[in-house]
N, C-alpha and C. Protein backbone atom coordinates (compact mmCIF):
# COMPACT_ATOMS: atom_id res chain seq x y z
N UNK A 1 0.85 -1.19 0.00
CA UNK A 1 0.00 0.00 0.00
C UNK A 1 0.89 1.25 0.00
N UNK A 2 0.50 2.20 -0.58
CA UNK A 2 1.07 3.73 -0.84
C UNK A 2 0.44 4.84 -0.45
N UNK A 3 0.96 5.64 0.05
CA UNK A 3 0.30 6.81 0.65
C UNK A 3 1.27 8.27 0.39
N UNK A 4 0.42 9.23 -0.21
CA UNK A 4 0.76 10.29 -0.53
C UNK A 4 0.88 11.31 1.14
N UNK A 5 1.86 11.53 1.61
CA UNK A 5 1.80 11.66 2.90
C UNK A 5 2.19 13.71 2.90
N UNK A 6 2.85 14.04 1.26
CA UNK A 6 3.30 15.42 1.63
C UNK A 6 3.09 15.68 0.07
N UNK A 7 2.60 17.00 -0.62
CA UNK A 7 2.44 17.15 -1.50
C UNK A 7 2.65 18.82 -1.55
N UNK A 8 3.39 19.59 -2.03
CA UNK A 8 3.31 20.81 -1.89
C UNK A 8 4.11 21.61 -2.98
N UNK A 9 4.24 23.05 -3.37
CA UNK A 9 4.86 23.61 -4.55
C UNK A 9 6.00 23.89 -3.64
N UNK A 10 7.28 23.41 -4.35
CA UNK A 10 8.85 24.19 -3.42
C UNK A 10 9.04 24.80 -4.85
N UNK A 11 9.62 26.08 -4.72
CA UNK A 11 10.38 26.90 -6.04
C UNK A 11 9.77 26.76 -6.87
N UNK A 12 8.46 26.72 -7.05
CA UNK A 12 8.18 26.74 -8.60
C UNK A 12 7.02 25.40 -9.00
N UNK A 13 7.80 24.16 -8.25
CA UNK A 13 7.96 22.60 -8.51
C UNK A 13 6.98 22.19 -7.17
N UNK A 14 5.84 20.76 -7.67
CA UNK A 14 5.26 20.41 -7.04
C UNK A 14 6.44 18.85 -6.38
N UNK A 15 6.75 18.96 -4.89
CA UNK A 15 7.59 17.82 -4.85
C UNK A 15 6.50 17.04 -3.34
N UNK A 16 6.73 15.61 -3.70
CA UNK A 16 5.90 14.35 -3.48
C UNK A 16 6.45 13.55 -2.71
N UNK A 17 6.11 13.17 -1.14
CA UNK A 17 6.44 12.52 -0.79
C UNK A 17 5.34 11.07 -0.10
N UNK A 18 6.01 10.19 -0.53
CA UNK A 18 4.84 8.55 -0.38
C UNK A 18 5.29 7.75 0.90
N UNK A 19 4.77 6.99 1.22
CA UNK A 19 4.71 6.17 2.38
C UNK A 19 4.34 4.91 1.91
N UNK A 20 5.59 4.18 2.01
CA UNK A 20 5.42 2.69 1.33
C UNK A 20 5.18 1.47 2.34
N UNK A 21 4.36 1.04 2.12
CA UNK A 21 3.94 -0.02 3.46
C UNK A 21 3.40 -0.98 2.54
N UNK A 22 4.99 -1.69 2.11
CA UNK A 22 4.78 -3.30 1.60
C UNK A 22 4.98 -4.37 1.99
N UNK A 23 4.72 -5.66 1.64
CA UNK A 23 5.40 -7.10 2.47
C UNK A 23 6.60 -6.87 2.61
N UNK A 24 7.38 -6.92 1.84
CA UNK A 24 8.52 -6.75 1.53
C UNK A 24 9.32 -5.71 2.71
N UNK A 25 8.76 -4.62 3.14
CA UNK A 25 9.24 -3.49 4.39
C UNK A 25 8.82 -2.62 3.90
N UNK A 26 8.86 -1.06 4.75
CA UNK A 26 8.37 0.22 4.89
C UNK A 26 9.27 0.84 4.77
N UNK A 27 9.13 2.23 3.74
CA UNK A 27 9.84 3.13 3.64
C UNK A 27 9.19 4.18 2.87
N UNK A 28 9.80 5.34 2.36
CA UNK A 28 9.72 6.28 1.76
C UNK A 28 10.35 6.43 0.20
N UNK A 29 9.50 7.23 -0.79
CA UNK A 29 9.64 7.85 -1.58
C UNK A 29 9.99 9.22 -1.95
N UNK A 30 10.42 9.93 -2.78
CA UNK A 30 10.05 11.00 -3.32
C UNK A 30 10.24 11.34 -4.51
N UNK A 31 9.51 13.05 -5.00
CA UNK A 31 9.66 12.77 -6.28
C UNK A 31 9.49 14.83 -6.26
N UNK A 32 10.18 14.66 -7.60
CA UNK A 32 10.03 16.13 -7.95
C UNK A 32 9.95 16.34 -9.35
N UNK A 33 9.10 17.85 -9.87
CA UNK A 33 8.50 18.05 -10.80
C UNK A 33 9.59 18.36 -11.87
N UNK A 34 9.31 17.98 -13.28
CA UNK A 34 10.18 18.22 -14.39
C UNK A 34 9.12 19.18 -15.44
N UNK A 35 10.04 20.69 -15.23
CA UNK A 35 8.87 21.60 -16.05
C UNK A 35 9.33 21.08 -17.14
N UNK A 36 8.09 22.12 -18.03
CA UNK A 36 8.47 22.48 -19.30
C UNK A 36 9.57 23.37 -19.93
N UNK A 37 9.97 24.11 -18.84
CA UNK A 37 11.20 25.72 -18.85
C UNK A 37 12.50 24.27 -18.56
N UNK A 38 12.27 23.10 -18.27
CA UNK A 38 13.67 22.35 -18.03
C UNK A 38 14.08 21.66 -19.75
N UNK A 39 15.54 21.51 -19.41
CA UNK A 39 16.13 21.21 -20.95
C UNK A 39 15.20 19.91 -21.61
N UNK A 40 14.95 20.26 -22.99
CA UNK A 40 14.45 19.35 -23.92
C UNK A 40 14.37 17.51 -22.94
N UNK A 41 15.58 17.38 -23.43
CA UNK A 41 16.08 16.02 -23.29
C UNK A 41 15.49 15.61 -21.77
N UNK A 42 15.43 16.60 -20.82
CA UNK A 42 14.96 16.22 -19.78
C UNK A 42 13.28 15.76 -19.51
N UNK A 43 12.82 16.42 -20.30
CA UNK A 43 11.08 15.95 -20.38
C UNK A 43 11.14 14.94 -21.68
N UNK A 44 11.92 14.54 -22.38
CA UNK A 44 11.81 13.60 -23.01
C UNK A 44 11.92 12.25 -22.35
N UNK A 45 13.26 12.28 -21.60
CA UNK A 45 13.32 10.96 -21.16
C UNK A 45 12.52 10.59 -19.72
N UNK A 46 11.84 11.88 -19.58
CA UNK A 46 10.73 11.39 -18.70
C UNK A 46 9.84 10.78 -19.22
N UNK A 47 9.30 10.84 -20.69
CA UNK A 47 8.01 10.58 -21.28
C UNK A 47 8.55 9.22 -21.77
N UNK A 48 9.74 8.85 -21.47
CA UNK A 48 10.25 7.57 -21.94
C UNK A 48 10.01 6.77 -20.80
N UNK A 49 10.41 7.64 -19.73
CA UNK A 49 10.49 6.80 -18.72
C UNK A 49 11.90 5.98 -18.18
N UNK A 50 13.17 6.54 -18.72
CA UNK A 50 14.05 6.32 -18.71
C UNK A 50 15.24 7.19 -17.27
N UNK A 51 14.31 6.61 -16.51
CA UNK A 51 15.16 7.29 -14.64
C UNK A 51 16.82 7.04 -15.29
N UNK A 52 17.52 6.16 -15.69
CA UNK A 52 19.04 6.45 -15.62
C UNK A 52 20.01 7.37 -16.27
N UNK A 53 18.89 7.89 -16.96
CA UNK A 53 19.41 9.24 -17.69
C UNK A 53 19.76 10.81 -17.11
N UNK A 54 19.28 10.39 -15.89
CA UNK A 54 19.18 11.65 -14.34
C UNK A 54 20.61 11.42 -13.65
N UNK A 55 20.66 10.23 -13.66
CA UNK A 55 22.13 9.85 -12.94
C UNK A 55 23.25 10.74 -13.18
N UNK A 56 23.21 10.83 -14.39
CA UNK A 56 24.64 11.84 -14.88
C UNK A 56 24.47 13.72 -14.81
N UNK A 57 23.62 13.85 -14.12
CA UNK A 57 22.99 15.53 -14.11
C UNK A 57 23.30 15.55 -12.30
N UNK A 58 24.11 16.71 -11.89
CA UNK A 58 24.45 16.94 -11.09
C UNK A 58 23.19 17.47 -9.78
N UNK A 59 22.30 17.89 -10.82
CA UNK A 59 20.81 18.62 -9.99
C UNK A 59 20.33 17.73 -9.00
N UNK A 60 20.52 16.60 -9.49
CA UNK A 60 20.01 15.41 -8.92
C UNK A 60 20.76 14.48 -7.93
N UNK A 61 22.15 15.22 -7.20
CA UNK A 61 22.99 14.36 -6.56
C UNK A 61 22.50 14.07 -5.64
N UNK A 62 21.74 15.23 -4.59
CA UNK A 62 21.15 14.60 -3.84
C UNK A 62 20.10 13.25 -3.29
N UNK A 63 19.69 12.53 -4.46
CA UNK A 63 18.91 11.88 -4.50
C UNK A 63 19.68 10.58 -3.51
N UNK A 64 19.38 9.49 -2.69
CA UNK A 64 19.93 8.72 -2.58
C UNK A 64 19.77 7.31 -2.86
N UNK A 65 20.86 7.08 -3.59
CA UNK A 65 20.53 5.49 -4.63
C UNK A 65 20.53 6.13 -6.00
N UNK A 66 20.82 7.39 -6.19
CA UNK A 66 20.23 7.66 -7.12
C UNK A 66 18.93 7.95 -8.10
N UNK A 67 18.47 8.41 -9.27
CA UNK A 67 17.26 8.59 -9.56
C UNK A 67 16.28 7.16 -10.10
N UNK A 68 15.11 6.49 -9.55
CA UNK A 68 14.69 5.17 -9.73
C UNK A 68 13.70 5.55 -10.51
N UNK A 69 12.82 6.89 -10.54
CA UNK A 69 11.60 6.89 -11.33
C UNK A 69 11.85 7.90 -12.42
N UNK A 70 10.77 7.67 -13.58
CA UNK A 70 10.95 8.93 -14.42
C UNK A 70 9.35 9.06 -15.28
N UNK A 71 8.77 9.32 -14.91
CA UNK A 71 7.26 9.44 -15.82
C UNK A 71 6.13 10.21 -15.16
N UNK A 72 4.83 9.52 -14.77
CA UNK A 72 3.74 10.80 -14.61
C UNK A 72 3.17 10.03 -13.44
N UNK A 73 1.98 11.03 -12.65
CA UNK A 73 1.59 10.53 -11.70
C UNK A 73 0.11 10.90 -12.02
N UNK A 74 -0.94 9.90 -12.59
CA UNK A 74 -2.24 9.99 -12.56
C UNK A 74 -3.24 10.74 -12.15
N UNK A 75 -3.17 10.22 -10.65
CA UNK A 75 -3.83 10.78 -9.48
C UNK A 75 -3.31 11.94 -9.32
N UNK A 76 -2.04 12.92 -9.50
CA UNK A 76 -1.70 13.95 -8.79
C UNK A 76 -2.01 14.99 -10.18
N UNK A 77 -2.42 15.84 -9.51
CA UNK A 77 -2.55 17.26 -10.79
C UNK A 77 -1.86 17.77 -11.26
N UNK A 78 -1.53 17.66 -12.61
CA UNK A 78 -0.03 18.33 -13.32
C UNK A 78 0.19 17.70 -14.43
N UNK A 79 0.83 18.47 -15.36
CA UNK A 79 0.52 18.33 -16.76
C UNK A 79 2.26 17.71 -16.97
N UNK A 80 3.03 18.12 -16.20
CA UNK A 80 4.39 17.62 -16.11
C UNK A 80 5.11 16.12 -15.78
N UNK A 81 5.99 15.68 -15.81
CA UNK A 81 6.55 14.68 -15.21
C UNK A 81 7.25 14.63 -14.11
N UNK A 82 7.39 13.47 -13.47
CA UNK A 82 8.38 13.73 -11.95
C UNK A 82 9.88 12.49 -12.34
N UNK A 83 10.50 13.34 -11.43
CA UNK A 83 11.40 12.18 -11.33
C UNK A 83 11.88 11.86 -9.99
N UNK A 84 11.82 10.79 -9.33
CA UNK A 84 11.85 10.76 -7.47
C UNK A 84 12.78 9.22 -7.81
N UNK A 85 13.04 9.25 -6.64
CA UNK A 85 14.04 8.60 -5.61
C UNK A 85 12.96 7.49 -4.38
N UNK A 86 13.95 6.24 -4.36
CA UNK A 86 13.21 5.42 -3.52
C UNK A 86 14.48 4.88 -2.01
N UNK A 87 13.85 4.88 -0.46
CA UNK A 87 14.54 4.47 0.53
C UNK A 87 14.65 3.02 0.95
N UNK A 88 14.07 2.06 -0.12
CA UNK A 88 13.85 1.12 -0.12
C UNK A 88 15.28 0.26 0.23
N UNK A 89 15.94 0.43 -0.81
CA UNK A 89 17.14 -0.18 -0.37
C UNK A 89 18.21 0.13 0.99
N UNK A 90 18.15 0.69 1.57
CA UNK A 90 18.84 1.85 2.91
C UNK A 90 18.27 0.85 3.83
N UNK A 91 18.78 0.68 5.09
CA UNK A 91 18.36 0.28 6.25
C UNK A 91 16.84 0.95 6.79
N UNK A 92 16.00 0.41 7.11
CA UNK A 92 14.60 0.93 8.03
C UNK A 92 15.11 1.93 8.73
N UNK A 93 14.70 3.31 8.41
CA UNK A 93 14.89 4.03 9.62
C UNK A 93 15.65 5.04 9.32
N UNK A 94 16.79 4.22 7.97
CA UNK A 94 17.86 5.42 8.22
C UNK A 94 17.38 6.91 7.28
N UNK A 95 16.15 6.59 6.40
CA UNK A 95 15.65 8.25 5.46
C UNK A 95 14.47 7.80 6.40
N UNK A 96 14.43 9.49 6.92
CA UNK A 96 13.02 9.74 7.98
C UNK A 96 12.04 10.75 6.67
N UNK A 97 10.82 10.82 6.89
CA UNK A 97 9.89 11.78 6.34
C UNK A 97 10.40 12.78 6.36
N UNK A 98 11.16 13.42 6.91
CA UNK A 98 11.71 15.26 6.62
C UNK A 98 12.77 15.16 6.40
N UNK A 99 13.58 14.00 6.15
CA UNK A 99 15.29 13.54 5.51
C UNK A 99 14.36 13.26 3.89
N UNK A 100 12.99 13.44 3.31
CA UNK A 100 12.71 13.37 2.33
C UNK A 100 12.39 14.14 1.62
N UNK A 101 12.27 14.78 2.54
CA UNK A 101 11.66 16.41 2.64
C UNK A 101 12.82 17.43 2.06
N UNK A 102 13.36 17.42 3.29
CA UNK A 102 14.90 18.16 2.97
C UNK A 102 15.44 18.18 1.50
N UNK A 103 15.84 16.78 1.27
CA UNK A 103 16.22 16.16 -0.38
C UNK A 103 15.37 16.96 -1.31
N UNK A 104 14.18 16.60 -1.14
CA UNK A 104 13.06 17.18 -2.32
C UNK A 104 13.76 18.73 -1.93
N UNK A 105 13.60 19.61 -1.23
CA UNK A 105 13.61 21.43 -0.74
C UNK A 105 14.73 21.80 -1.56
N UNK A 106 16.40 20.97 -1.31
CA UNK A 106 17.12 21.59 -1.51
C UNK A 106 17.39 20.74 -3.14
N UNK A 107 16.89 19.83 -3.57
CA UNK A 107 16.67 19.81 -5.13
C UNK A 107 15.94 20.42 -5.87
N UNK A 108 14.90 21.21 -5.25
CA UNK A 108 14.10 22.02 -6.08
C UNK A 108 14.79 23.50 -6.44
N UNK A 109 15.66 23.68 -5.28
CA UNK A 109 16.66 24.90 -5.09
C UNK A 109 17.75 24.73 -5.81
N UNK A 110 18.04 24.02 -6.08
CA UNK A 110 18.71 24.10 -7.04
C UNK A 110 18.58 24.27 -8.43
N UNK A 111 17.53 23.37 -8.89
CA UNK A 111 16.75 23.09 -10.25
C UNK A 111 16.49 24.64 -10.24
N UNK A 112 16.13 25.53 -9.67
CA UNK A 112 15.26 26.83 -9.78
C UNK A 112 16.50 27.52 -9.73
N UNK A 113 17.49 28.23 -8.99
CA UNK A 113 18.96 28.40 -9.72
C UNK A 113 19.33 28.08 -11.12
N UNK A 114 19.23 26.99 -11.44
CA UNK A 114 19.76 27.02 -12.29
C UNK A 114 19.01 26.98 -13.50
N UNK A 115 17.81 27.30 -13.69
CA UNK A 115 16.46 28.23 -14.93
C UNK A 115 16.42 29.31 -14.83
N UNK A 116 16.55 29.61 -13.60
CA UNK A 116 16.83 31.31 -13.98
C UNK A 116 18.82 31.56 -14.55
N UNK A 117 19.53 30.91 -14.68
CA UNK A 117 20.42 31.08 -14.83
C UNK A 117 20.49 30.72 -16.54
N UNK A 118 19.59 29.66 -16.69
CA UNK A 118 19.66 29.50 -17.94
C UNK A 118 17.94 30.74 -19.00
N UNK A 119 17.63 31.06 -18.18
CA UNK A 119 16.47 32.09 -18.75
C UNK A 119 17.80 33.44 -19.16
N UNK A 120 18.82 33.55 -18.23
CA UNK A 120 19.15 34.81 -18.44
C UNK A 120 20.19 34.69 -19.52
N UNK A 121 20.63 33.37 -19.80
CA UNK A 121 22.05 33.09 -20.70
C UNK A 121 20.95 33.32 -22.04
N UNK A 122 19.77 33.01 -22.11
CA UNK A 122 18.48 33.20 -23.33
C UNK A 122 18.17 33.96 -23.34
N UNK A 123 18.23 34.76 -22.21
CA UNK A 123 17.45 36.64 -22.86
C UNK A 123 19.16 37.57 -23.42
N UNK A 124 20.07 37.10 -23.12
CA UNK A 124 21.58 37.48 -23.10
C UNK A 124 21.71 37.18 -25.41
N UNK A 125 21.39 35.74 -25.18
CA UNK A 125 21.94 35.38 -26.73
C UNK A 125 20.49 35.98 -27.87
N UNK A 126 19.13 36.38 -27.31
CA UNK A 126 18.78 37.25 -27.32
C UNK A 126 18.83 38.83 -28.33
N UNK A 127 19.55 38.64 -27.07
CA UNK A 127 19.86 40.32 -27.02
C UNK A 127 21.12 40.89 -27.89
N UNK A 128 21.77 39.49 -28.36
CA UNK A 128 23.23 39.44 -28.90
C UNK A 128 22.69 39.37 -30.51
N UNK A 129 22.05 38.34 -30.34
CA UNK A 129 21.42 37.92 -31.93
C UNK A 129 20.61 39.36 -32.49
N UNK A 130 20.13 40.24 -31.75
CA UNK A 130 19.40 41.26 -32.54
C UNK A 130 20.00 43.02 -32.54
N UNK A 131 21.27 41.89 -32.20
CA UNK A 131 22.09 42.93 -32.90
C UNK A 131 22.82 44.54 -32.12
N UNK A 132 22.38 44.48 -30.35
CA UNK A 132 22.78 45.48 -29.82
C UNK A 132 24.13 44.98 -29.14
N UNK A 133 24.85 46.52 -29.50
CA UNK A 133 25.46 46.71 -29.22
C UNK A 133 26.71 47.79 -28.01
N UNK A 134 25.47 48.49 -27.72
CA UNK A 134 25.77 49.12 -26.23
C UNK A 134 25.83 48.67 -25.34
N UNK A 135 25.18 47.38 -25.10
CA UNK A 135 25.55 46.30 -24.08
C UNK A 135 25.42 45.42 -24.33
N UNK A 136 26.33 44.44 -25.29
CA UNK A 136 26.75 43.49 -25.22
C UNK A 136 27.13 42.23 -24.43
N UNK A 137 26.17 41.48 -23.94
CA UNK A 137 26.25 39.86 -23.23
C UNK A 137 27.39 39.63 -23.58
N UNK A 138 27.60 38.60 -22.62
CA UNK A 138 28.80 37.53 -22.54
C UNK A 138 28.16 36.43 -23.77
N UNK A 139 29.48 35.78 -24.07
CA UNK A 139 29.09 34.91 -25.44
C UNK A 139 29.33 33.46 -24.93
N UNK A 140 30.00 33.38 -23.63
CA UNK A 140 30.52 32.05 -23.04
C UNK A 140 29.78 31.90 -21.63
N UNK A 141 28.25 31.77 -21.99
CA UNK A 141 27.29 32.07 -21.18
C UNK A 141 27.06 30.38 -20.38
N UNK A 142 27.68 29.46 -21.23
CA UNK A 142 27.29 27.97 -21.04
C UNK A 142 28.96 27.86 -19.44
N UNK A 143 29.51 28.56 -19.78
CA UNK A 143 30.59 28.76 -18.48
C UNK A 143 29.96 29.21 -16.97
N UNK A 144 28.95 29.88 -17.06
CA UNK A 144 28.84 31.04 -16.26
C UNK A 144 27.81 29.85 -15.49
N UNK A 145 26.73 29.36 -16.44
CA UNK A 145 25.67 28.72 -16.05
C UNK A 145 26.30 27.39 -15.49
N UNK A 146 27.25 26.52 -16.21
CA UNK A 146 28.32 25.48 -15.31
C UNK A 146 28.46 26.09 -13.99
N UNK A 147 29.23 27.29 -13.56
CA UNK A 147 29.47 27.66 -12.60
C UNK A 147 28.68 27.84 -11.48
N UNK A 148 27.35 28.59 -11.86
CA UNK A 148 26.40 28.79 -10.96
C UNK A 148 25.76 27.13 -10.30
N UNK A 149 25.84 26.43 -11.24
CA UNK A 149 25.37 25.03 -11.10
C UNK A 149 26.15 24.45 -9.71
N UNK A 150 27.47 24.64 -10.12
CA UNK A 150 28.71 24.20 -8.96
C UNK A 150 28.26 24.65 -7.88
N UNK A 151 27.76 25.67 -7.99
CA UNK A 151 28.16 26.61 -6.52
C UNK A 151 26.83 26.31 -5.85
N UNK A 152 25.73 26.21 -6.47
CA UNK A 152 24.65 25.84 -5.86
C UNK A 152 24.70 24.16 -5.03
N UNK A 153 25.40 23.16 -6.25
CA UNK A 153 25.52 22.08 -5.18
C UNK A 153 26.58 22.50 -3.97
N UNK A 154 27.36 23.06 -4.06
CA UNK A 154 28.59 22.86 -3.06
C UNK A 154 27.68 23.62 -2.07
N UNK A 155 26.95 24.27 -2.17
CA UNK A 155 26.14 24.80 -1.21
C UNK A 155 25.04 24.03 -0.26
N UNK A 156 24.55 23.21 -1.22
CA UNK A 156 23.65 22.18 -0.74
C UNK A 156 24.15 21.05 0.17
N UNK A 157 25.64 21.03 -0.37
CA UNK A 157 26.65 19.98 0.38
C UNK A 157 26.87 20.17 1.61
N UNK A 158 26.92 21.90 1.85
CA UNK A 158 27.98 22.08 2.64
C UNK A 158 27.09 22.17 4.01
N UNK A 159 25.39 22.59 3.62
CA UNK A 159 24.79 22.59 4.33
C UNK A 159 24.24 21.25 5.29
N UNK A 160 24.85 20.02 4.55
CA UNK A 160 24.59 18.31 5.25
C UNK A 160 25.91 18.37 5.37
N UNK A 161 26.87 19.38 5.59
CA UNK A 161 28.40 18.80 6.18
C UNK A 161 28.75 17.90 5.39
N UNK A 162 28.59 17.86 4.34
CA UNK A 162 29.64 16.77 3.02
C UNK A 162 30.95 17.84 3.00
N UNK A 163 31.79 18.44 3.43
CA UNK A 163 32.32 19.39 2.88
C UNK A 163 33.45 18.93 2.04
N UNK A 164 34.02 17.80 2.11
CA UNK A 164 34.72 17.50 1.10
C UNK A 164 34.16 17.52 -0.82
N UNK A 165 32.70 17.12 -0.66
CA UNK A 165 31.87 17.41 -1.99
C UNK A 165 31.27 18.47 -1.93
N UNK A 166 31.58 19.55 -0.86
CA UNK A 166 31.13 21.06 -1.31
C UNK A 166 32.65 21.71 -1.63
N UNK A 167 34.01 21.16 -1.29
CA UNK A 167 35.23 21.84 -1.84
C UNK A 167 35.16 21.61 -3.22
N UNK A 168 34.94 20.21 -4.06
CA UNK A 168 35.28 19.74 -4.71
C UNK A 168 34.69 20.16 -5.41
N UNK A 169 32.80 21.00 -5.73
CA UNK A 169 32.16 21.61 -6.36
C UNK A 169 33.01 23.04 -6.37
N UNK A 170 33.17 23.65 -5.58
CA UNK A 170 34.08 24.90 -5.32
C UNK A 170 35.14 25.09 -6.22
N UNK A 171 35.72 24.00 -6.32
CA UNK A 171 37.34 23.83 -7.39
C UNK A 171 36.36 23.84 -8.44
N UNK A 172 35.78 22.82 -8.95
CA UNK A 172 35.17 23.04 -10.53
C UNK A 172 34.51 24.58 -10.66
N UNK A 173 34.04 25.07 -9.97
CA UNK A 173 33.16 26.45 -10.33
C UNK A 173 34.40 27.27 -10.32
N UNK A 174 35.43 27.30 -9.62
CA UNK A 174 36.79 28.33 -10.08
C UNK A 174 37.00 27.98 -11.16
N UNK A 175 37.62 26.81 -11.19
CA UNK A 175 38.06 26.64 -12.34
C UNK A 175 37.43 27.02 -13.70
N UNK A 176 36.20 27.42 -13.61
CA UNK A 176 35.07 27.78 -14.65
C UNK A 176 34.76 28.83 -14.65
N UNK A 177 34.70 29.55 -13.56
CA UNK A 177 34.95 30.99 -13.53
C UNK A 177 35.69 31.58 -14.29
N UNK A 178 37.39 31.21 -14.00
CA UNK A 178 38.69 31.30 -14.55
C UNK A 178 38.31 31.18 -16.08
N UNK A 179 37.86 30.15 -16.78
CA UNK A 179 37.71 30.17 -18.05
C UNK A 179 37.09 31.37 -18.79
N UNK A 180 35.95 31.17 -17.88
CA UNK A 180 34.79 32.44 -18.30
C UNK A 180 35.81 33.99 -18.72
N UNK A 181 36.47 34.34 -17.44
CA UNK A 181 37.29 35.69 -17.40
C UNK A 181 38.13 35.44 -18.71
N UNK A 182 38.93 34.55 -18.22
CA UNK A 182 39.86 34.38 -19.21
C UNK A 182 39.37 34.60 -20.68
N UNK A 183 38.49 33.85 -21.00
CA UNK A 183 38.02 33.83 -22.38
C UNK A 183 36.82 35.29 -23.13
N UNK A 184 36.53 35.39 -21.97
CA UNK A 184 35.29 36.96 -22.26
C UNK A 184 35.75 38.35 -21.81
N UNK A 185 36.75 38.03 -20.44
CA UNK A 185 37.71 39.47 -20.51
C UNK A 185 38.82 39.55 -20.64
N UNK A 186 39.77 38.31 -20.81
CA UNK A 186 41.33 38.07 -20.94
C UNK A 186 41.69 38.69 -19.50
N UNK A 187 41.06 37.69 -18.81
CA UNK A 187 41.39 38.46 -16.95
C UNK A 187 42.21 36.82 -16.61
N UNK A 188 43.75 37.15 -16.37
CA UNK A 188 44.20 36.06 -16.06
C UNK A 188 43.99 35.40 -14.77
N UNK A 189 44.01 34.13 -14.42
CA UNK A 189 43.70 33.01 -13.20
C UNK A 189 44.26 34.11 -11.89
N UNK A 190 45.04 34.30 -12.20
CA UNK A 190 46.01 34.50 -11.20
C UNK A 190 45.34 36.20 -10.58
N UNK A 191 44.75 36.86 -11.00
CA UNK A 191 43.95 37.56 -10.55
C UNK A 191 42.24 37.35 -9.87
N UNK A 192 42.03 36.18 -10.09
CA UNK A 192 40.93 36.01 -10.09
C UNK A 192 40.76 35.75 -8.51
N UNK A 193 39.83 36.21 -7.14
CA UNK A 193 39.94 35.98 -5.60
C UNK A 193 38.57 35.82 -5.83
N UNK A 194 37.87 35.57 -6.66
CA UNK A 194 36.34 35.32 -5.97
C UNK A 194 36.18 33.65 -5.62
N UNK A 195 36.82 32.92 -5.89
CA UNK A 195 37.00 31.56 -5.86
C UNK A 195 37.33 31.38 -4.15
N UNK A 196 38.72 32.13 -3.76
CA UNK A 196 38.63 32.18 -2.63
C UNK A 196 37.76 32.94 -1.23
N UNK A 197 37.36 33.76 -2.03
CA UNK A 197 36.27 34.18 -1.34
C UNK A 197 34.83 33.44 -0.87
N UNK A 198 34.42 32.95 -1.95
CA UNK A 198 33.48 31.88 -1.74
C UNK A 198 33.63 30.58 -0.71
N UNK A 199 35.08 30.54 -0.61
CA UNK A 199 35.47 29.30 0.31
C UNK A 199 35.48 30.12 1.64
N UNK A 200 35.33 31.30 1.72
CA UNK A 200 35.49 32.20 3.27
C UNK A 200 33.97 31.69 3.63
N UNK A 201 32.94 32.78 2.26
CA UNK A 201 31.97 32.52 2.87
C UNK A 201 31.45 31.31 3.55
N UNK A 202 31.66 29.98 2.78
CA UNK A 202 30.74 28.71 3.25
C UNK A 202 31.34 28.43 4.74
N UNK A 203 33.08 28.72 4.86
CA UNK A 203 33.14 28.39 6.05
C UNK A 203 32.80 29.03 7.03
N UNK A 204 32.90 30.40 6.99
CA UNK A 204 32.10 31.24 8.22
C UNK A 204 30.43 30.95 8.38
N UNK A 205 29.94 30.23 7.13
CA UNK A 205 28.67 29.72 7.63
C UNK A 205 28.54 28.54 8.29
N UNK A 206 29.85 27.58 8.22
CA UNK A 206 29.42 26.09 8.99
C UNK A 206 30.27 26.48 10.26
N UNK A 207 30.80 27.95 10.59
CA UNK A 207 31.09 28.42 11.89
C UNK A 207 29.94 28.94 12.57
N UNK A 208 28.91 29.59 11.52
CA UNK A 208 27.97 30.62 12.51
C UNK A 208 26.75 28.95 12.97
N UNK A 209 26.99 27.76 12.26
CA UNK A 209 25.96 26.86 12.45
C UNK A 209 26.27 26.05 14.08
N UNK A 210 27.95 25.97 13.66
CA UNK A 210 28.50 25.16 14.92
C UNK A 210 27.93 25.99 16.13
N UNK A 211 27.77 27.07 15.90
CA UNK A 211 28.02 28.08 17.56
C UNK A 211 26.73 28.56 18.00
């Protein structure tokens, strides 16, 4: 038996959480919404139904076990697809109802970061394609949007104390930063401190959490 136990809009996105009470054992589900504003390929292989195609998209790290579902939900209202995560395999006990919760909050926060990041790289090429030239967009907009991506997981990381996979997001988003400058203002690495700066901020935040 299944039970829809949490149903609500986070960022934008309707995210779903179930209550599984089978022979087999009890656990939890979840699931979150795949707009239409998300990349092509992503509402495709929902309509396929093809969950292992999520695996390789960083939006989705949080999931644990990885992504198991990918298609529609009947009963629930929405013209969209979901893609959720199952606690089935994990020990009883160890994903609680608001450890499902959490997952769904800070995956929707991210997913929503990073559409507006990609709405603005589209109003940017835009604005490039019709020809103005008093303010001129960046042209290496697919850098910027990598970056923001990084920084949002390492954020998400850093907030469950992974901090070794919130440094390691940190290094890739410099390092992408760095490209960005390099390639759109010829601003060499070696000038670049916002990389280290960002590593101030997260840690003075898992100081202001400790205290």
């Amino acid at each position: 038996m299944e039970n829809i136990i949490y149903k609500e809009e986070v960022c934008g996105r309707i995210a779903v959480v179930k209550e599984m009470d089978m022979p087999f054992g009890y656990y939890y589900t979840g699931y979150i919404e795949i707009l239409h504003k998300d990349p092509f390929s992503w509402r495709n292989h929902v309509e396929m139904g093809k969950e292992l195609f999520f695996d390789s998209w960083d939006e989705f790290g949080e999931f644990p076990g990885g992504v198991t579902f990918a298609g529609s939900f009947p009963n629930i209202e929405s013209e969209e697809g979901f893609v959720g995560f199952d606690t089935e395999p994990f020990a009883p006990g160890e994903y609680t109802k608001e450890d499902c919760l959490d997952i769904l909050k800070k995956t929707a926060n991210i997913l929503a970061i990073r559409t507006r990041a990609a709405q603005e790289a589209i109003a940017s090429q835009k604005v490039e394609n019709l020809g103005t030239k008093a303010d001129k967009k960046p042209k290496n907009v697919g850098l910027l949007l990598d970056t923001v991506n990084d920084i949002a997981n390492a954020v998400a990381f850093n907030k469950t104390d992974e901090t070794d996979k919130a440094n390691q997001k940190l290094e890739n988003a410099g390092l992408k930063l760095a490209a960005f400058l390099d390639k759109e203002l010829n601003v060499s690495p070696e000038d670049v401190a916002m990389f280290a700066i960002l590593k101030t901020i997260l840690s003075e935040d898992e100081d202001d959490e400790d205290e």
